[in-house]
C-alpha atoms as a PDB file:
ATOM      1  CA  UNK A   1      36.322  50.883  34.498  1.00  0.00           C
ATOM      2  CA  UNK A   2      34.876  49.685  37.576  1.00  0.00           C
ATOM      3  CA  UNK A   3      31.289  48.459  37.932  1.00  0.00           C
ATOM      4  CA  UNK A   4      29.641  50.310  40.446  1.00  0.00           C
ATOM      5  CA  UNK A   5      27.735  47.946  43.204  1.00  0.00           C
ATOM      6  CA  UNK A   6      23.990  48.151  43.144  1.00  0.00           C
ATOM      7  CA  UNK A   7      22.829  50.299  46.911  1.00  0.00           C
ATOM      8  CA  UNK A   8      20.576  48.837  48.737  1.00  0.00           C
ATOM      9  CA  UNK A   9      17.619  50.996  48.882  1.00  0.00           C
ATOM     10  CA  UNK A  10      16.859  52.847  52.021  1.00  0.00           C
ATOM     11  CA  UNK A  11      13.656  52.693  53.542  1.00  0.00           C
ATOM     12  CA  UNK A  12      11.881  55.573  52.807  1.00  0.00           C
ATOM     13  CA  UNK A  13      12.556  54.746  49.120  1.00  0.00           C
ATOM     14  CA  UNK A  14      11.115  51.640  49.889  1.00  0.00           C
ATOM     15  CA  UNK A  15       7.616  53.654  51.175  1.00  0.00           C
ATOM     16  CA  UNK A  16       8.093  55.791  48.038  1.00  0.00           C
ATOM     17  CA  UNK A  17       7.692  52.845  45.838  1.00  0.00           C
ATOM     18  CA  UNK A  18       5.069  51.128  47.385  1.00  0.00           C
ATOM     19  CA  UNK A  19       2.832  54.082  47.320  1.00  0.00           C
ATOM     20  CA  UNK A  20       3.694  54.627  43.373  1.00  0.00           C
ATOM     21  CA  UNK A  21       2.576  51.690  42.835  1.00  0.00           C
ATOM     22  CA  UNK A  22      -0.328  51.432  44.827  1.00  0.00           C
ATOM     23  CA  UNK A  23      -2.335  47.806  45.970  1.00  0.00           C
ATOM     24  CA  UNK A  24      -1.187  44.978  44.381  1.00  0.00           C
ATOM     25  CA  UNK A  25      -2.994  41.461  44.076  1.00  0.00           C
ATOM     26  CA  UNK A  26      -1.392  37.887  43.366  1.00  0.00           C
ATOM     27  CA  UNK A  27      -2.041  36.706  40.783  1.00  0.00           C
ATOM     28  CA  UNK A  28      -3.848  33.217  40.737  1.00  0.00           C
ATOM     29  CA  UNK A  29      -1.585  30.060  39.540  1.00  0.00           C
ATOM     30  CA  UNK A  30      -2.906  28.832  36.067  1.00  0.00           C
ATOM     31  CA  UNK A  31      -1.956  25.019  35.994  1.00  0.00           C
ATOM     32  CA  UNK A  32       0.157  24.030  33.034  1.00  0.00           C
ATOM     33  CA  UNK A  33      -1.830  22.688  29.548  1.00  0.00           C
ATOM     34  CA  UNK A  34      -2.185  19.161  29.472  1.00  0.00           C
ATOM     35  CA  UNK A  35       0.770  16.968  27.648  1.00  0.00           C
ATOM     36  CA  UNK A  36       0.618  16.152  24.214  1.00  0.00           C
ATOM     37  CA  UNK A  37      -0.005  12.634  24.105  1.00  0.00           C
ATOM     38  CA  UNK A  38       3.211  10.851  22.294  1.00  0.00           C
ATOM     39  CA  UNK A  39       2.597  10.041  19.106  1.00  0.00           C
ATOM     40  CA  UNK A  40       1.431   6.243  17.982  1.00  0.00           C
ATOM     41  CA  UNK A  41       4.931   3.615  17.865  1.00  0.00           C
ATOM     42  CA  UNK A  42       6.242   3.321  14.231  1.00  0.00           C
ATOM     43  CA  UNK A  43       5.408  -0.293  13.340  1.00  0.00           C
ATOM     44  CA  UNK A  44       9.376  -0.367  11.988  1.00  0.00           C
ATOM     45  CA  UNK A  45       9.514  -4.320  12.232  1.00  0.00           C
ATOM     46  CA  UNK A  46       6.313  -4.320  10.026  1.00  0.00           C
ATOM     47  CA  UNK A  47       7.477  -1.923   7.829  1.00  0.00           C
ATOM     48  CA  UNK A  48      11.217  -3.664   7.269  1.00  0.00           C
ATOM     49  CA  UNK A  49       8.964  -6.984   6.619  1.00  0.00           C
ATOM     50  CA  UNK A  50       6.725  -6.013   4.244  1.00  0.00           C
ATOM     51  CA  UNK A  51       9.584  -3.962   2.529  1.00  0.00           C
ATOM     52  CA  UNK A  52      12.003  -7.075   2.468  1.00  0.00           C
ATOM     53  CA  UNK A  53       8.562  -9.119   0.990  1.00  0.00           C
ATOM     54  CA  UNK A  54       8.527  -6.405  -2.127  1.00  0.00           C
ATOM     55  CA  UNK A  55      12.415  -6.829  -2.037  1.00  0.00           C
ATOM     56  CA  UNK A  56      12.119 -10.554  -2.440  1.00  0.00           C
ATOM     57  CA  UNK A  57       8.996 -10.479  -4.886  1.00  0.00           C
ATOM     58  CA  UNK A  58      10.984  -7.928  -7.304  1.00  0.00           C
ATOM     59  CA  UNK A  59      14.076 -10.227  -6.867  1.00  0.00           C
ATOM     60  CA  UNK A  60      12.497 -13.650  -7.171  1.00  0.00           C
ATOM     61  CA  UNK A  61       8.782 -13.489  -7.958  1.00  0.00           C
ATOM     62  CA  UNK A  62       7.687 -16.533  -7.411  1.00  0.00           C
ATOM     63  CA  UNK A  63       9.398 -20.125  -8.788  1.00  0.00           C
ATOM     64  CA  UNK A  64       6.737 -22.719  -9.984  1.00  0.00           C
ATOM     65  CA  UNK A  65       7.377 -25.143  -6.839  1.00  0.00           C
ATOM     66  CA  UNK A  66       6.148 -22.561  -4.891  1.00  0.00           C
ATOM     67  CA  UNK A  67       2.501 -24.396  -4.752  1.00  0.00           C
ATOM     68  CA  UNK A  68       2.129 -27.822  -3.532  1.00  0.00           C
ATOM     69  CA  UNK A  69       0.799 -30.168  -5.591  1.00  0.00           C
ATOM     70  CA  UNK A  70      -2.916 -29.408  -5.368  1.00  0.00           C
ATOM     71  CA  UNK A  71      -4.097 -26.067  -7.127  1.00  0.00           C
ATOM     72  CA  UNK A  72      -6.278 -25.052  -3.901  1.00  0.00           C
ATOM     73  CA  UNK A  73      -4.918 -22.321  -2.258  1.00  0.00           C
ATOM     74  CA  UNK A  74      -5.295 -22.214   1.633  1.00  0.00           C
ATOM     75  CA  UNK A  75      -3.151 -20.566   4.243  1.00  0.00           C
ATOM     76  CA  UNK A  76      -4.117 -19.352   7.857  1.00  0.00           C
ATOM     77  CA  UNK A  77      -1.445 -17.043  10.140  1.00  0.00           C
ATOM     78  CA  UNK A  78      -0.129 -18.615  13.108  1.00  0.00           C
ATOM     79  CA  UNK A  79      -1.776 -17.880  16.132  1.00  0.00           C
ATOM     80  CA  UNK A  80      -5.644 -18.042  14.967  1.00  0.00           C
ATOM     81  CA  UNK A  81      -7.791 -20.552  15.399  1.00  0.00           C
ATOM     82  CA  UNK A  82      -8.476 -23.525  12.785  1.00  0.00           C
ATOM     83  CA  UNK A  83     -11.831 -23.071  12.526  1.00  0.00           C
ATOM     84  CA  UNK A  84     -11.268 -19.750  10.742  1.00  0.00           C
ATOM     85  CA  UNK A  85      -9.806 -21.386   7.623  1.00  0.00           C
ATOM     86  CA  UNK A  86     -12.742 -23.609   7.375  1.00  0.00           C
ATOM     87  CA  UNK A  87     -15.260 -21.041   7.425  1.00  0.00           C
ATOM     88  CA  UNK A  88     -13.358 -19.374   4.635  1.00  0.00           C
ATOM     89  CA  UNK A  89     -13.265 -22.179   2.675  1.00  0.00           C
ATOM     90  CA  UNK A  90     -16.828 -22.564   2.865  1.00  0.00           C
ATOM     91  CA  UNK A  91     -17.487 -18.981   2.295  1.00  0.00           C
ATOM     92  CA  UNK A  92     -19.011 -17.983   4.976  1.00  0.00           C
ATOM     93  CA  UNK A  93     -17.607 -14.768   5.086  1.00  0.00           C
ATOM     94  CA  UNK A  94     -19.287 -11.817   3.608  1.00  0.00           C
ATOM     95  CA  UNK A  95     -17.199 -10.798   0.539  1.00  0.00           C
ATOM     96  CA  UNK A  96     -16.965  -6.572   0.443  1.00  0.00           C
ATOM     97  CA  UNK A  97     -15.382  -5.779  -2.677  1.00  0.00           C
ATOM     98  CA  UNK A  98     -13.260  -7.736  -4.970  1.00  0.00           C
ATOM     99  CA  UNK A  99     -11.051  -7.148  -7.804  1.00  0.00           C
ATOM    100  CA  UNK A 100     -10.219  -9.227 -11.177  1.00  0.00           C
ATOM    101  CA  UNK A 101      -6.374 -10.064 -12.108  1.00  0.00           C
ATOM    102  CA  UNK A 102      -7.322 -11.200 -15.476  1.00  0.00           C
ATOM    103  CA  UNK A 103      -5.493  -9.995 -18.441  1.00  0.00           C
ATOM    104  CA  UNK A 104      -2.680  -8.286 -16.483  1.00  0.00           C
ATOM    105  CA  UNK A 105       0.820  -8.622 -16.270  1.00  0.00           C
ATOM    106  CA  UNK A 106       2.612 -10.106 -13.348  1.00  0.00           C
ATOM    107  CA  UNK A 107       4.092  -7.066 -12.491  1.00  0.00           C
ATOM    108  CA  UNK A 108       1.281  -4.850 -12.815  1.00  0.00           C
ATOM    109  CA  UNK A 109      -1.481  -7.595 -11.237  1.00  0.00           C
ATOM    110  CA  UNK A 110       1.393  -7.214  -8.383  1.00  0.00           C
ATOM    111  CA  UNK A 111       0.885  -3.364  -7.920  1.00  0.00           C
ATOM    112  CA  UNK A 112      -3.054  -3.320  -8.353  1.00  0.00           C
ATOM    113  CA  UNK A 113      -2.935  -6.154  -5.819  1.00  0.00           C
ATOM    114  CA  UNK A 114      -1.382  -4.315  -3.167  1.00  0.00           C
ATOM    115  CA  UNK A 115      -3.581  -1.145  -3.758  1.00  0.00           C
ATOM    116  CA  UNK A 116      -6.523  -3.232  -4.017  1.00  0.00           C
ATOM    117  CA  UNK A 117      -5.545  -4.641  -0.435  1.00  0.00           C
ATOM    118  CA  UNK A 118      -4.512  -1.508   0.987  1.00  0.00           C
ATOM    119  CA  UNK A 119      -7.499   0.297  -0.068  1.00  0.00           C
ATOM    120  CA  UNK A 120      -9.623  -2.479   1.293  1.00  0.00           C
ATOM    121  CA  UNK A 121      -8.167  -2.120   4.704  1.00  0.00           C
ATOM    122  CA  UNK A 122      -8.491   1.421   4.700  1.00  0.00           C
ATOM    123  CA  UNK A 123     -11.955   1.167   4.092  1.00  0.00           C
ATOM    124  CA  UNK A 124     -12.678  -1.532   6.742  1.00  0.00           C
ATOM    125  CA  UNK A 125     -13.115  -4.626   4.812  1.00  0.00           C
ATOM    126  CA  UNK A 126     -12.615  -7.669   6.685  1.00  0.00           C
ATOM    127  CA  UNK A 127     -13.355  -9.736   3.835  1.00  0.00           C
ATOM    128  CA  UNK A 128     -12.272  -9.632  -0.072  1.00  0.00           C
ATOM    129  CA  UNK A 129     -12.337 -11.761  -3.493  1.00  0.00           C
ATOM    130  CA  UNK A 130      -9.750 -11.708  -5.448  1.00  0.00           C
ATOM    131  CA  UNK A 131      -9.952 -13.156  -9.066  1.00  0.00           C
ATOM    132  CA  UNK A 132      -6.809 -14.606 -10.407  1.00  0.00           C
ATOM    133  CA  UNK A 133      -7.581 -17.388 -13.312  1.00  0.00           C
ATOM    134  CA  UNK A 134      -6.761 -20.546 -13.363  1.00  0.00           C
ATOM    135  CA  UNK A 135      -3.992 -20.153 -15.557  1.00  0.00           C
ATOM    136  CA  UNK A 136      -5.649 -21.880 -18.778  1.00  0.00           C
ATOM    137  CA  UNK A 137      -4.800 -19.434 -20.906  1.00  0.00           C
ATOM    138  CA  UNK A 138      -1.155 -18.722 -19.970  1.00  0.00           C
ATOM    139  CA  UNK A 139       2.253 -19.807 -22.073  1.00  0.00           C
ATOM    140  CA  UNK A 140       3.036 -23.155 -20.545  1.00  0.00           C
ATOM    141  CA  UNK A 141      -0.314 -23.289 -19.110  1.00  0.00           C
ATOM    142  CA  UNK A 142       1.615 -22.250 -15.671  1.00  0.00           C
ATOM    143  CA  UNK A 143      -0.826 -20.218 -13.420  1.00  0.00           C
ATOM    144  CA  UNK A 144       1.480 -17.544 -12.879  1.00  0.00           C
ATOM    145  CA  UNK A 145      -1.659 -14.517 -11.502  1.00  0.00           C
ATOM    146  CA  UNK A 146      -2.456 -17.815  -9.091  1.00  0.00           C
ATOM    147  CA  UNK A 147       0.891 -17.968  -8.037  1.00  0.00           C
ATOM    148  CA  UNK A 148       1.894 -14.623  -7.659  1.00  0.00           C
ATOM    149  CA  UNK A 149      -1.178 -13.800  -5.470  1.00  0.00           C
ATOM    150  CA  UNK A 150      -0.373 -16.748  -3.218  1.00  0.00           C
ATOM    151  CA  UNK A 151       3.037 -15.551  -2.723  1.00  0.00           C
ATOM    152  CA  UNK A 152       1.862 -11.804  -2.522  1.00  0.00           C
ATOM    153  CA  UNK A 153      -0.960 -12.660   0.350  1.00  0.00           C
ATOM    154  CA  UNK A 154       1.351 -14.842   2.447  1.00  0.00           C
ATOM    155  CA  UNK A 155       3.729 -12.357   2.881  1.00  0.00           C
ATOM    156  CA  UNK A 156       1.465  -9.350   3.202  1.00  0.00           C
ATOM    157  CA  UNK A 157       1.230  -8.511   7.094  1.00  0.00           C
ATOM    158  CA  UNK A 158      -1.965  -6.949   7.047  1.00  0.00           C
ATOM    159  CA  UNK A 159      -3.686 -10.757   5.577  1.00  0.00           C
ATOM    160  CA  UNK A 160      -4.828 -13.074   8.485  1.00  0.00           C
ATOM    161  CA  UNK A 161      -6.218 -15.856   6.042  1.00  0.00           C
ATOM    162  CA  UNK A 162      -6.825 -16.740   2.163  1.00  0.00           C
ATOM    163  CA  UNK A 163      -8.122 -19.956   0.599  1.00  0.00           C
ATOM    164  CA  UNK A 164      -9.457 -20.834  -2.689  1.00  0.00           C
ATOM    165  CA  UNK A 165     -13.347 -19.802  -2.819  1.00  0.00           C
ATOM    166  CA  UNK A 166     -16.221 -22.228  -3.057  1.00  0.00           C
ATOM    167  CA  UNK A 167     -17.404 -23.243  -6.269  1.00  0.00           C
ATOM    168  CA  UNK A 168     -20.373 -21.300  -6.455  1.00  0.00           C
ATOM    169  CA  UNK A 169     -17.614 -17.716  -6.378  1.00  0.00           C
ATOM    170  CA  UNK A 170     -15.035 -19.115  -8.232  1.00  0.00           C
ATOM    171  CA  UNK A 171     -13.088 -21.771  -6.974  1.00  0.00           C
ATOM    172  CA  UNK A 172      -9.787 -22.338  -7.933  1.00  0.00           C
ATOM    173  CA  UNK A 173      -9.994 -19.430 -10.051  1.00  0.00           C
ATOM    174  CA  UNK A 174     -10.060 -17.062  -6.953  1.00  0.00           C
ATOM    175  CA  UNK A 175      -9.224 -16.175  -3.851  1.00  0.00           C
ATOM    176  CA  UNK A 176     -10.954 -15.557  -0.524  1.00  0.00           C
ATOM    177  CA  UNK A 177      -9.294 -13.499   1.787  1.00  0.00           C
ATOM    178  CA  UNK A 178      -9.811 -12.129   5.533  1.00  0.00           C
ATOM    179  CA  UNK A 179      -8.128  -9.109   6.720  1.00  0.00           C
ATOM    180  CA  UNK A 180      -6.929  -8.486  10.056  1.00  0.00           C
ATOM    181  CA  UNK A 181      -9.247  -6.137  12.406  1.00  0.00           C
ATOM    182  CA  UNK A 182      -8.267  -2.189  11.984  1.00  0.00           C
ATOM    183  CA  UNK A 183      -6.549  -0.812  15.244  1.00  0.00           C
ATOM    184  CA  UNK A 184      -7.978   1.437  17.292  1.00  0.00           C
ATOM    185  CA  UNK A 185      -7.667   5.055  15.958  1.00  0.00           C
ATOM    186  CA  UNK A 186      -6.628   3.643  12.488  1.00  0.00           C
ATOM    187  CA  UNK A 187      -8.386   5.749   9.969  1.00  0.00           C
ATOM    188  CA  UNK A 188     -11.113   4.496   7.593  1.00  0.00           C
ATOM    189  CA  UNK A 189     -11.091   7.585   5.684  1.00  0.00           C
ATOM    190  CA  UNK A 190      -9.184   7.428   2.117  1.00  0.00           C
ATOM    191  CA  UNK A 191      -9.020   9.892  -0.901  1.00  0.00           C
ATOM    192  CA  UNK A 192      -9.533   7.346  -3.874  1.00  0.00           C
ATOM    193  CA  UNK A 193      -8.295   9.930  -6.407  1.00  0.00           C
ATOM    194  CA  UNK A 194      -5.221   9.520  -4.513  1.00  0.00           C
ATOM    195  CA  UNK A 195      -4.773   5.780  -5.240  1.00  0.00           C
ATOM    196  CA  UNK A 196      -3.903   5.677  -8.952  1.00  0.00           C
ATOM    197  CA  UNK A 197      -6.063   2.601  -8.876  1.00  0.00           C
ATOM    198  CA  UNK A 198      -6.555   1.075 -12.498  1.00  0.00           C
ATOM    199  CA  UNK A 199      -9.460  -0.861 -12.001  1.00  0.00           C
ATOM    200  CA  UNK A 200     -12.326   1.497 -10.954  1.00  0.00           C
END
């Protein structure tokens, strides 16, 4: 069956429908809602590194040349300034929370640690203590808490600095370390009961 072509509507249809539908008004243009902003990059190369670090820790923890010869710990990310380092060293820095390795496992000291830092970041800190023994008391008398933090922190992305603390808050014994700045729009705000944190 053949469609049957639309007429064209005469004229005094045309009047007919106009006066049906009586006055009509344009309507006013209504400019479009603002874009969504995009959402924030995915840090993916930060991501892969500090996954390969956990990778490499699980794999090969740390071996016991991993230290130079002297027990102090000191390390400063390239591109920031010396003088950064030696304020650390002298504790300068306030400290804003700390936590204490002794007593743990390797393995578990490694998971509190990385809480403990990422906890500390969420809630601003700049600056943190970390306690890690001197090793005294460990088979062999190897300092293996010292060791693994120094591998841990130099591998973590979010650490800028870390040196052994002044006497007077522990010295060899512990750790000072600075935290790099938040970004802007990165959250302070954490749920602690969501942490599984041991130590608190």
């Amino acid at each position: 069956m053949s469609k049957r072509r639309p007429t064209t509507p005469s004229e005094e249809d045309l009047a007919l429908f106009r006066e049906a539908i009586g006055h009509v008004r344009r309507l006013q243009e209504v400019a479009p809602p603002p874009a969504t902003p995009a959402p924030a990059p995915l840090p993916r190369q930060r991501i892969a590194d500090e996954f390969q670090a956990v990778v490499d820790f699980k794999t090969r923890p740390f071996e016991f040349g991993d230290m130079e010869g002297s027990d102090t710990l000191a390390f400063l990310r390239d591109g920031y300034p010396p003088r950064t380092l030696r304020r650390l060293k002298r504790g300068l820095y306030a400290v804003q929370d700390e936590i204490d390795l002794h007593g743990m496992s390797v393995s578990v000291a490694e998971t509190v640690l990385r809480q403990f830092l990422a906890l500390a970041r969420q809630r601003g800190h700049s600056c943190v203590r970390i306690v890690h023994g001197k090793g005294l008391r460990s088979k062999d008398s190897a300092a293996v808490l010292k060791q693994m933090t120094d591998h841990l922190l130099r591998h973590h992305g979010e650490v800028l600095a870390f040196a052994s603390a002044p006497l007077a808050q522990g010295g060899t014994g512990a750790a000072l370390v600075l935290l790099k700045p938040q970004r802007v729009g990165e959250s302070r705000l954490v749920n602690e009961q969501d942490t599984g944190l041991p130590w608190r």
